[in-house]
Protein backbone atom coordinates (compact mmCIF):
# COMPACT_ATOMS: atom_id res chain seq x y z
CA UNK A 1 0.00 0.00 0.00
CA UNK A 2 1.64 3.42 -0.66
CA UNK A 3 2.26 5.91 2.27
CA UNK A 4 -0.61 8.74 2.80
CA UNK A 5 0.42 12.00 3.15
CA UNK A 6 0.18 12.94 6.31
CA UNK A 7 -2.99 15.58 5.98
CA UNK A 8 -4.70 12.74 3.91
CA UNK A 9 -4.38 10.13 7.59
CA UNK A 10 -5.89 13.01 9.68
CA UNK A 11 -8.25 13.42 6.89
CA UNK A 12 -9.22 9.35 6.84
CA UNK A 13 -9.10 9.26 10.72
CA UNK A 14 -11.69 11.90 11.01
CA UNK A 15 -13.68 10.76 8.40
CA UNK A 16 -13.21 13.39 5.99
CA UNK A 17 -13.11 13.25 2.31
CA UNK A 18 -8.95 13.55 1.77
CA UNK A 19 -9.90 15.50 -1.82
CA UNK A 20 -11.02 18.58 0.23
CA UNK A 21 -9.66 18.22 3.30
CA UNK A 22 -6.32 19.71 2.03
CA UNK A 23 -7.02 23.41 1.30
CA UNK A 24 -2.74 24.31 1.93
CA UNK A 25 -1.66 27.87 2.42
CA UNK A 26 1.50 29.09 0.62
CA UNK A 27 2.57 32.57 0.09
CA UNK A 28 4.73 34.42 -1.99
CA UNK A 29 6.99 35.97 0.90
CA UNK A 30 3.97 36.59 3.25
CA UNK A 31 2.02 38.65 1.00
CA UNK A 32 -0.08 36.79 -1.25
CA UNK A 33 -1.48 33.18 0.13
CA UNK A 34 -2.41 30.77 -2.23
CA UNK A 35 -5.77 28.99 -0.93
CA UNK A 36 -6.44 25.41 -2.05
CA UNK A 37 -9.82 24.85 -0.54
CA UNK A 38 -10.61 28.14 -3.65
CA UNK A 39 -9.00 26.56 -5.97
CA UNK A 40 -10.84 24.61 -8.67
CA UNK A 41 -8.05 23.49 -10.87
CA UNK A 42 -6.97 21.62 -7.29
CA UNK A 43 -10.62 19.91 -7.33
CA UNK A 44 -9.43 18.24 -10.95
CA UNK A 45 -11.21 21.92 -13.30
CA UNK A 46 -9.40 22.48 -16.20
CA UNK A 47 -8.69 26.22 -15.32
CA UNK A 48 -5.65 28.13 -16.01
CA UNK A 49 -6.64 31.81 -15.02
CA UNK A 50 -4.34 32.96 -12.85
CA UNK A 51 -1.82 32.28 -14.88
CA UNK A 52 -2.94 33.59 -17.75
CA UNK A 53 -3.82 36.88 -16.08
CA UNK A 54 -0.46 36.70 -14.43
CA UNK A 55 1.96 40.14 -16.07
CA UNK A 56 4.65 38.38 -14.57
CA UNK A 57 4.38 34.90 -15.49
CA UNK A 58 5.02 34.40 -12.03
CA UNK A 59 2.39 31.58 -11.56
CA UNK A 60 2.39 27.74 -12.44
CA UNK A 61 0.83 24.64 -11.15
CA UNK A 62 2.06 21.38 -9.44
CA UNK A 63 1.22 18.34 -10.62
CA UNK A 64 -1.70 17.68 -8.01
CA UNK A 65 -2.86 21.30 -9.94
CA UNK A 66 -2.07 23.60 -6.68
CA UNK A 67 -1.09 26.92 -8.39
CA UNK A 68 2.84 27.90 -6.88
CA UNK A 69 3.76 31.56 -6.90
CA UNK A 70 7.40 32.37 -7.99
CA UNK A 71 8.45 35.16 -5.30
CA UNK A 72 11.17 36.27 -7.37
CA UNK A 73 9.05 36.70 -10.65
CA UNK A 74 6.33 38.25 -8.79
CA UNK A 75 5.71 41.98 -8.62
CA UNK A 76 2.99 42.10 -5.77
CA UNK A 77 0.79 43.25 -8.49
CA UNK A 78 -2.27 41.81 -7.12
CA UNK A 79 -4.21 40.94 -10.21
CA UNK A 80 -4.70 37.26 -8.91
CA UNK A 81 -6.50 38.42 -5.79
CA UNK A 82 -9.28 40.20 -8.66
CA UNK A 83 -8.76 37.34 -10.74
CA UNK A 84 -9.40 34.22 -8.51
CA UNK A 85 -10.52 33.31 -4.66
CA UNK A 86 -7.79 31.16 -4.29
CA UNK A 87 -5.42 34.12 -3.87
CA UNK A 88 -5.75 36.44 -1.19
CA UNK A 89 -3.85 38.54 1.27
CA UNK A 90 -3.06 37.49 4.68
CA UNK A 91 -2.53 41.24 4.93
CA UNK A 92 -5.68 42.49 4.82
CA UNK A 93 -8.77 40.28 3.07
CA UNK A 94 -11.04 42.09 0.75
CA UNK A 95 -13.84 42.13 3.72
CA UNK A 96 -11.47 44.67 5.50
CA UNK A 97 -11.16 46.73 2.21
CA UNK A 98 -15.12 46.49 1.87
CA UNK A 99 -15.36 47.54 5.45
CA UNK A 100 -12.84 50.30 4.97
CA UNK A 101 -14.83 52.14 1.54
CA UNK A 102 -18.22 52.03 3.84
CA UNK A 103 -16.10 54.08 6.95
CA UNK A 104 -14.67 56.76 4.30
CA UNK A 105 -18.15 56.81 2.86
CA UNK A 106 -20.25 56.84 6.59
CA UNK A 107 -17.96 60.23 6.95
CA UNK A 108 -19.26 61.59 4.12
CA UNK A 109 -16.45 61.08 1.83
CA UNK A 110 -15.51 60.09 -1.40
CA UNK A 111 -13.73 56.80 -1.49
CA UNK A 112 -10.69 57.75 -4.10
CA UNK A 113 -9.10 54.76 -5.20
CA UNK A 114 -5.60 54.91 -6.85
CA UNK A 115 -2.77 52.70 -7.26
CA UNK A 116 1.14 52.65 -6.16
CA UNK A 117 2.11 53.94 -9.40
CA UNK A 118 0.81 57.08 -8.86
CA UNK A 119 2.26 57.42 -5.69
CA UNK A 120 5.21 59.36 -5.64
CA UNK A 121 7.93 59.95 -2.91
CA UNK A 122 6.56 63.16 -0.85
CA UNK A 123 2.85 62.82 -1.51
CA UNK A 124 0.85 61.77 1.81
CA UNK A 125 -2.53 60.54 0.48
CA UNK A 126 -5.23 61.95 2.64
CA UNK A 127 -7.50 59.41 4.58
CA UNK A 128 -9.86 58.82 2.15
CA UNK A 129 -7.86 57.52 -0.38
CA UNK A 130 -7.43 53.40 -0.55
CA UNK A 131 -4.50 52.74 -1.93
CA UNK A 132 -3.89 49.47 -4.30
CA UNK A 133 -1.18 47.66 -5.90
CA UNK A 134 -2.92 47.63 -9.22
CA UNK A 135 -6.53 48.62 -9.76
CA UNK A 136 -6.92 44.98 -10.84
CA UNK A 137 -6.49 43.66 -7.63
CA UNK A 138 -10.11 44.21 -7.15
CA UNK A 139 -12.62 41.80 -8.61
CA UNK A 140 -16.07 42.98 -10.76
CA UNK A 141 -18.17 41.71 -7.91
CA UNK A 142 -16.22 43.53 -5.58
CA UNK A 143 -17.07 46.51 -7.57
CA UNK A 144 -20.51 45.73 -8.22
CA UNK A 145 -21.32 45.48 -4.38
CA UNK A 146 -19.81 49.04 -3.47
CA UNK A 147 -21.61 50.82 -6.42
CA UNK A 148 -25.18 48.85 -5.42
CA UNK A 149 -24.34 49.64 -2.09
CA UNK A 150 -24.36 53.61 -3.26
CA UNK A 151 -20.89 54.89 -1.85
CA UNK A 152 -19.34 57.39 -4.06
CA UNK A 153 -16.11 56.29 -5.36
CA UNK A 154 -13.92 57.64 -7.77
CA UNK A 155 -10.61 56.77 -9.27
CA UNK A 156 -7.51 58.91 -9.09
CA UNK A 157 -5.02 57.54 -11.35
CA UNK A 158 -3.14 58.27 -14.55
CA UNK A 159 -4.00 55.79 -16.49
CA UNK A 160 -1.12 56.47 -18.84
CA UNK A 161 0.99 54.79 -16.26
CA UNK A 162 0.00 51.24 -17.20
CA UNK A 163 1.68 51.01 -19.84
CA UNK A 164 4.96 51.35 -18.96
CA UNK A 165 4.16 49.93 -15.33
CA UNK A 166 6.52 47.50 -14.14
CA UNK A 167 3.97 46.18 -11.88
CA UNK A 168 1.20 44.76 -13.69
CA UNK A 169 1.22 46.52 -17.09
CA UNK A 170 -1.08 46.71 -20.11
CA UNK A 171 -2.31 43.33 -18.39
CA UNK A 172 -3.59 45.40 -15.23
CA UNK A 173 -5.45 47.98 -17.28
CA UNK A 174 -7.19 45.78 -19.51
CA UNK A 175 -8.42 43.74 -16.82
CA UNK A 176 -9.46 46.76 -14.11
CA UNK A 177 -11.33 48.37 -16.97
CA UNK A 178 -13.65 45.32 -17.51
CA UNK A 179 -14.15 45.10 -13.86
CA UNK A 180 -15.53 48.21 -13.50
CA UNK A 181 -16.89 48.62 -16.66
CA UNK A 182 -19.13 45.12 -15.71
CA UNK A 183 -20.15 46.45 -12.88
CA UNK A 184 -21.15 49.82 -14.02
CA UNK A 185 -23.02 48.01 -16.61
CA UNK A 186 -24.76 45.75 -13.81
CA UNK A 187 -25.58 48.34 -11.28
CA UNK A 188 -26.56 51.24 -13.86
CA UNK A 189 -24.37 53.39 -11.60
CA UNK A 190 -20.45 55.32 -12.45
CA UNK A 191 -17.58 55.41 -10.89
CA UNK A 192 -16.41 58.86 -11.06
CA UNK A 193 -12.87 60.35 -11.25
CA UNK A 194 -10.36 62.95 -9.90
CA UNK A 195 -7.23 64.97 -11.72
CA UNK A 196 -5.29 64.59 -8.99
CA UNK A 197 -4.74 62.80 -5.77
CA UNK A 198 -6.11 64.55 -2.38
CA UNK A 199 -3.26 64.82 -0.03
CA UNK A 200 -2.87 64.73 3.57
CA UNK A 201 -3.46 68.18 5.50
CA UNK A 202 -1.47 69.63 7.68
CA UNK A 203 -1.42 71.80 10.67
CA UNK A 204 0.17 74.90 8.79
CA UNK A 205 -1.72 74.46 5.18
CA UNK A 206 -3.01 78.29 6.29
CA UNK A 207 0.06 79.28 6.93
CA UNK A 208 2.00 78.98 3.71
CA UNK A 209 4.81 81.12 3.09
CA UNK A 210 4.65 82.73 -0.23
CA UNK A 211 8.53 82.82 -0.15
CA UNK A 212 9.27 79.29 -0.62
CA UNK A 213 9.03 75.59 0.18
CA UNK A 214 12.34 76.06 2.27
CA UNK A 215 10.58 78.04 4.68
CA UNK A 216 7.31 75.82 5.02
CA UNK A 217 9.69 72.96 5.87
CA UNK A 218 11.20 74.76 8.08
CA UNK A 219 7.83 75.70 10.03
CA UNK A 220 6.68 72.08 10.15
CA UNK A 221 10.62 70.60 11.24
CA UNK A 222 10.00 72.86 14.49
CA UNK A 223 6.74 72.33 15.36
CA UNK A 224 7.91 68.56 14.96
CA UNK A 225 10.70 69.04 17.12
CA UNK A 226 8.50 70.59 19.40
CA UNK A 227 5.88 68.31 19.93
CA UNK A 228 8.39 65.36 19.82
CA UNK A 229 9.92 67.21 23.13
CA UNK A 230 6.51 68.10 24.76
CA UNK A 231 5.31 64.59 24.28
CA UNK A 232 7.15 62.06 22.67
CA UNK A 233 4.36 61.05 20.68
CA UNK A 234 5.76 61.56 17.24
CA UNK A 235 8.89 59.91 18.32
CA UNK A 236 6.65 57.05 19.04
CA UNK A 237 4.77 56.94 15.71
CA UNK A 238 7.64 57.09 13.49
CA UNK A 239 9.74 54.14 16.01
CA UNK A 240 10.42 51.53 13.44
CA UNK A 241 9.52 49.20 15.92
CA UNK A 242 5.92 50.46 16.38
CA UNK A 243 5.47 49.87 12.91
CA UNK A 244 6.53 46.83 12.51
CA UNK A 245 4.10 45.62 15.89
CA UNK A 246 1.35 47.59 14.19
CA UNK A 247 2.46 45.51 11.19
CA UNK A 248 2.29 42.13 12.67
CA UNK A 249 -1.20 42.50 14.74
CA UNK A 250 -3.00 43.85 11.37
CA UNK A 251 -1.37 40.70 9.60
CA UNK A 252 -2.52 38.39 12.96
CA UNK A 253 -6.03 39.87 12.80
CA UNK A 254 -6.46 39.04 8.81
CA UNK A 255 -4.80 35.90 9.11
CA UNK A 256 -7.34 35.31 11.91
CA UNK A 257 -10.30 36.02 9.74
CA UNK A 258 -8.95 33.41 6.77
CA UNK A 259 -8.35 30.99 9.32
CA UNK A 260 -4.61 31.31 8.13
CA UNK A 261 -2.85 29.74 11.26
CA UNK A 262 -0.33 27.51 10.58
CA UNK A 263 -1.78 23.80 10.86
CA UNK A 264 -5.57 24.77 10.60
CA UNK A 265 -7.11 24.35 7.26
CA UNK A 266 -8.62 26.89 5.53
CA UNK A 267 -11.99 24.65 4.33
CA UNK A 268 -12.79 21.29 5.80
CA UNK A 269 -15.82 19.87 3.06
CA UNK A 270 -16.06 17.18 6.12
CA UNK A 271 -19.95 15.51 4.57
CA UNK A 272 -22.06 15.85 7.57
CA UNK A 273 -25.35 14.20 6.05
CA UNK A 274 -24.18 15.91 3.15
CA UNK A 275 -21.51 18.00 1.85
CA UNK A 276 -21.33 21.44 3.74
CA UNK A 277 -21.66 24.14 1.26
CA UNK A 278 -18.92 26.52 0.91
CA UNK A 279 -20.22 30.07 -0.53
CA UNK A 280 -17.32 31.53 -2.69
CA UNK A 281 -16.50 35.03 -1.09
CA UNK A 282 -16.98 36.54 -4.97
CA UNK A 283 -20.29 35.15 -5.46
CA UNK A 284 -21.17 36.64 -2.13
CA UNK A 285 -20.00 39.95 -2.73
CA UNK A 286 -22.60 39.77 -5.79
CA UNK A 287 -25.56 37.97 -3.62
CA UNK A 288 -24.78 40.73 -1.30
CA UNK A 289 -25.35 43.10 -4.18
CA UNK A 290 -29.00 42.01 -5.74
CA UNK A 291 -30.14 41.96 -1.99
CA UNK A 292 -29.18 45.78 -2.03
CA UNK A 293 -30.59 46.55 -5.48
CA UNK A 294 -32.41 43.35 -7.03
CA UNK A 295 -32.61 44.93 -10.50
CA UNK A 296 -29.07 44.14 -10.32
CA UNK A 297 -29.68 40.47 -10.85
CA UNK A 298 -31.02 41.03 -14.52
CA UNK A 299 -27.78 42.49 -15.44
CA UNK A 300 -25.05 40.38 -14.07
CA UNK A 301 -23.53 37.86 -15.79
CA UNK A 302 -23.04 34.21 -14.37
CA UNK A 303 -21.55 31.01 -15.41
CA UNK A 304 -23.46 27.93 -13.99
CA UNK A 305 -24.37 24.76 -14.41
CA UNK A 306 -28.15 23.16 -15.54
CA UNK A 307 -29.52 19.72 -15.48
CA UNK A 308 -31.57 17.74 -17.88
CA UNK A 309 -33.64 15.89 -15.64
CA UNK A 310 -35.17 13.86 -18.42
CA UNK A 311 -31.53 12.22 -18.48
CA UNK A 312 -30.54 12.20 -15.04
CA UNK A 313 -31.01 9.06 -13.14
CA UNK A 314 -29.88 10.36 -9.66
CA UNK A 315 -26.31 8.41 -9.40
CA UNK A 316 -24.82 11.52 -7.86
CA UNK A 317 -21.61 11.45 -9.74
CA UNK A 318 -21.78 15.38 -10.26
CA UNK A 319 -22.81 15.77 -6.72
CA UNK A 320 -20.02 13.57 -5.20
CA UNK A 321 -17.14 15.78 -7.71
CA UNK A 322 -19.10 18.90 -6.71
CA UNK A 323 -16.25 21.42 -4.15
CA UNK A 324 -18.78 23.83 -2.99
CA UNK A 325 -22.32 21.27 -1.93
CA UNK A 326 -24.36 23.34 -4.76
CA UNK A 327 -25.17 19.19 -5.81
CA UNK A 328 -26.17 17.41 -3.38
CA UNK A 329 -27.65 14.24 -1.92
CA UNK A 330 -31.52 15.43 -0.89
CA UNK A 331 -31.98 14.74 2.79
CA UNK A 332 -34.87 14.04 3.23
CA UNK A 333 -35.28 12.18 -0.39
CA UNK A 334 -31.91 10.98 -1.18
CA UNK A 335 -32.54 12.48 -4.80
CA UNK A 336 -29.84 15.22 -6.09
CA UNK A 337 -30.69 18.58 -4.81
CA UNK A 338 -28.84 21.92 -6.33
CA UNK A 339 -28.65 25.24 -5.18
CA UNK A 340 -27.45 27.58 -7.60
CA UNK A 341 -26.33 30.03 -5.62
CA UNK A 342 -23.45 28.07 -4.37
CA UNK A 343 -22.24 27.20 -8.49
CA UNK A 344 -18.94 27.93 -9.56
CA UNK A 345 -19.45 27.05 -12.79
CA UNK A 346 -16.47 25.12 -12.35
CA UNK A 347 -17.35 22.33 -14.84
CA UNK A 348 -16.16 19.53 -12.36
CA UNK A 349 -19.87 17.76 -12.14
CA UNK A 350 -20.47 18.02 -16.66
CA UNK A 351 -17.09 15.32 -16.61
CA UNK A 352 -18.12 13.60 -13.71
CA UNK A 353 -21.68 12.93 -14.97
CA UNK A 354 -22.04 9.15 -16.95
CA UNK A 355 -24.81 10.25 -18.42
CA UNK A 356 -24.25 13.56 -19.95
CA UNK A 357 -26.92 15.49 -18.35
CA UNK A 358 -25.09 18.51 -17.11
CA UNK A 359 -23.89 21.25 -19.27
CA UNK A 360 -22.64 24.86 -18.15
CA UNK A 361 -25.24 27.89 -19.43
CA UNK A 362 -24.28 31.41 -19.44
CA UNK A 363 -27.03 33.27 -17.32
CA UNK A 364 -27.89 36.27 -15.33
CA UNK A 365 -27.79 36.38 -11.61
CA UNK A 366 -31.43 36.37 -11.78
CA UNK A 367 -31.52 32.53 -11.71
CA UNK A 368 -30.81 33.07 -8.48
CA UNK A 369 -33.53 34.71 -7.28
CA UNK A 370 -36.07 32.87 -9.45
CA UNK A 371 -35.20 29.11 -8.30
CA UNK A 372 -35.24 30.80 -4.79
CA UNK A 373 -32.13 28.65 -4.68
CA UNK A 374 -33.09 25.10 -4.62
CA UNK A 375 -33.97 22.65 -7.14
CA UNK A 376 -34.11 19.28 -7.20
CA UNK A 377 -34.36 16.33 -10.36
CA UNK A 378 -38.00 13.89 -8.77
């Protein structure tokens, strides 16, 4: 008999299907964490994405189809995390980012969203601006929620810069400009833009000497020095070593909320009557959407999968290969039962079925709200 990987014993003991048990966590020097439980070309999808998307080439995949990150081809550009839910950051998770835009907007603010490129050295963004590796770090659903959920947001950016961005490149703009362009196109509503970046304000911004920047400086060194004698306190915020514990708990909290420790796995799939569905933090985002604004549903594009119950003879092949429980054993009939919402549109159940009664249909999201969810093949 040959040897079982470790996870796949505590998966057997426990009485876990082995397949899904192992959702790994590996990250490209602590910043982006690849998640296997996500990941359908890991379930046996023929799905190549990521890569694809990848400016840097930076991603391939193992021979058990876990995608590997090459840290020193990758630029941190982010695209994956827009492109895929099996990348994300153990930095901060796109929930925090959500949660962030509705603060900025509960002040009354525009959220301005711009990316590192435009950044340049001696220009303090003000508070309301979100910062991002690449504007394609941030996925059409994403996008779709924060316009249905009516906060003003606007981008910032030359968008000249891409191409000649070391970052993400031509890549990055073609693939933010779909993503908001989708979900403009879903949600009837814009996201607006600025010439220029609002900065940070400071204490003397009334005060400005007409005789030079020299002087200015000058101004703000003392009343630096001065509080940093009174106080200490700006001694304190610049300590390197405050940073870098500020650092840590933010990472500790996000890891936290992906269930990121070392050891613990990200999704268990243990069948408990039947398979526990997993909801796939995109399709949330967008469920999350049509209950803000159902119109939304009409206009929102969906891959999923559809059943010819005049073929299907209930062997629960597709259920069985299915990652996320949208097919399922019925339990209170034993017949296969399907919630859409939960679909991928991953493909795994059309190969799995023997007798060719599955096929993925391009929809809208309203087939969400008009199955109410479940449906089953009697």
């Amino acid at each position: 008999m040959a040897d079982v990987p470790e996870n796949d014993k505590n998966a057997q003991e426990s009485g876990a299907d082995p397949k899904f048990e192992d959702s790994s966590i590996r990250s490209c020097e602590g910043q982006i964490a690849v998640l296997r439980g996500f990941c359908m070309r890991a379930q046996g999808a023929a799905c190549s994405r990521c890569a694809l998307a990848c400016p840097a080439e930076a991603i391939s995949f193992e021979d058990d189809g876990r995608p590997s990150i090459d840290a020193d081809a990758c630029t941190r550009c982010g695209i994956c995390l827009g492109i895929c839910d099996a990348f994300a950051s153990p930095r901060i998770t796109m929930d925090d980012l959500h949660e962030r835009f509705k603060r900025i907007a509960e002040r009354g603010e525009d959220v301005v969203v711009t990316c590192k490129e435009n950044i340049f050295p001696g220009l303090e963004p003000a508070a309301n601006v979100v910062v991002l590796p690449c504007l394609a770090s941030l996925s059409p659903e994403f996008w779709t929620l924060v316009l249905a959920e009516n906060i003003p947001v606007k981008l910032a950016a030359d968008l000249s810069y891409c191409a000649d961005c070391d970052r993400a490149g031509e890549m990055g703009e073609m693939l933010y400009t779909h993503a908001i362009e989708s979900a403009e196109a879903a949600t009837g509503r814009t996201v607006g833009s600025l010439d220029s970046i609002p900065e940070k304000e400071n204490l003397l911004k009334d005060m400005a000497n007409p005789v030079g920047v020299d002087r200015r400086s000058a101004f703000e060194n003392l009343v630096g020095d001065v509080g940093d004698i009174a106080s200490g306190k700006r001694r304190l915020r610049n300590s390197e070593v405050l940073h870098e514990f500020l650092e840590r708990r933010e990472k500790a909290r996000a890891q936290a909320r992906l269930n990121l420790s070392d050891g613990i796995d990200f999704e268990n799939f243990v069948p408990q009557g039947r398979t526990r569905k997993t909801m796939w933090p995109r399709r949330k985002m967008l469920l999350e959407a049509i209950n803000c604004d159902p119109s939304i549903a009409d206009h929102a594009s969906v891959t999923v999968s559809r059943t010819d119950c005049a073929l299907c003879t209930n062997l629960l092949a597709c259920a069985d290969a299915c990652p996320t429980g949208a097919r399922h054993r019925d339990s209170t009939t034993g017949q296969l039962a399907y919630d859409v919402r939960y679909c991928s549109g991953c493909g795994l159940c059309v190969a799995a079925c023997p007798e060719g009664a599955i096929e993925l249909v391009e929809a809208t999201a309203a087939v969400f709200l008009d199955s109410e969810g479940e449906g089953t093949c009697n």
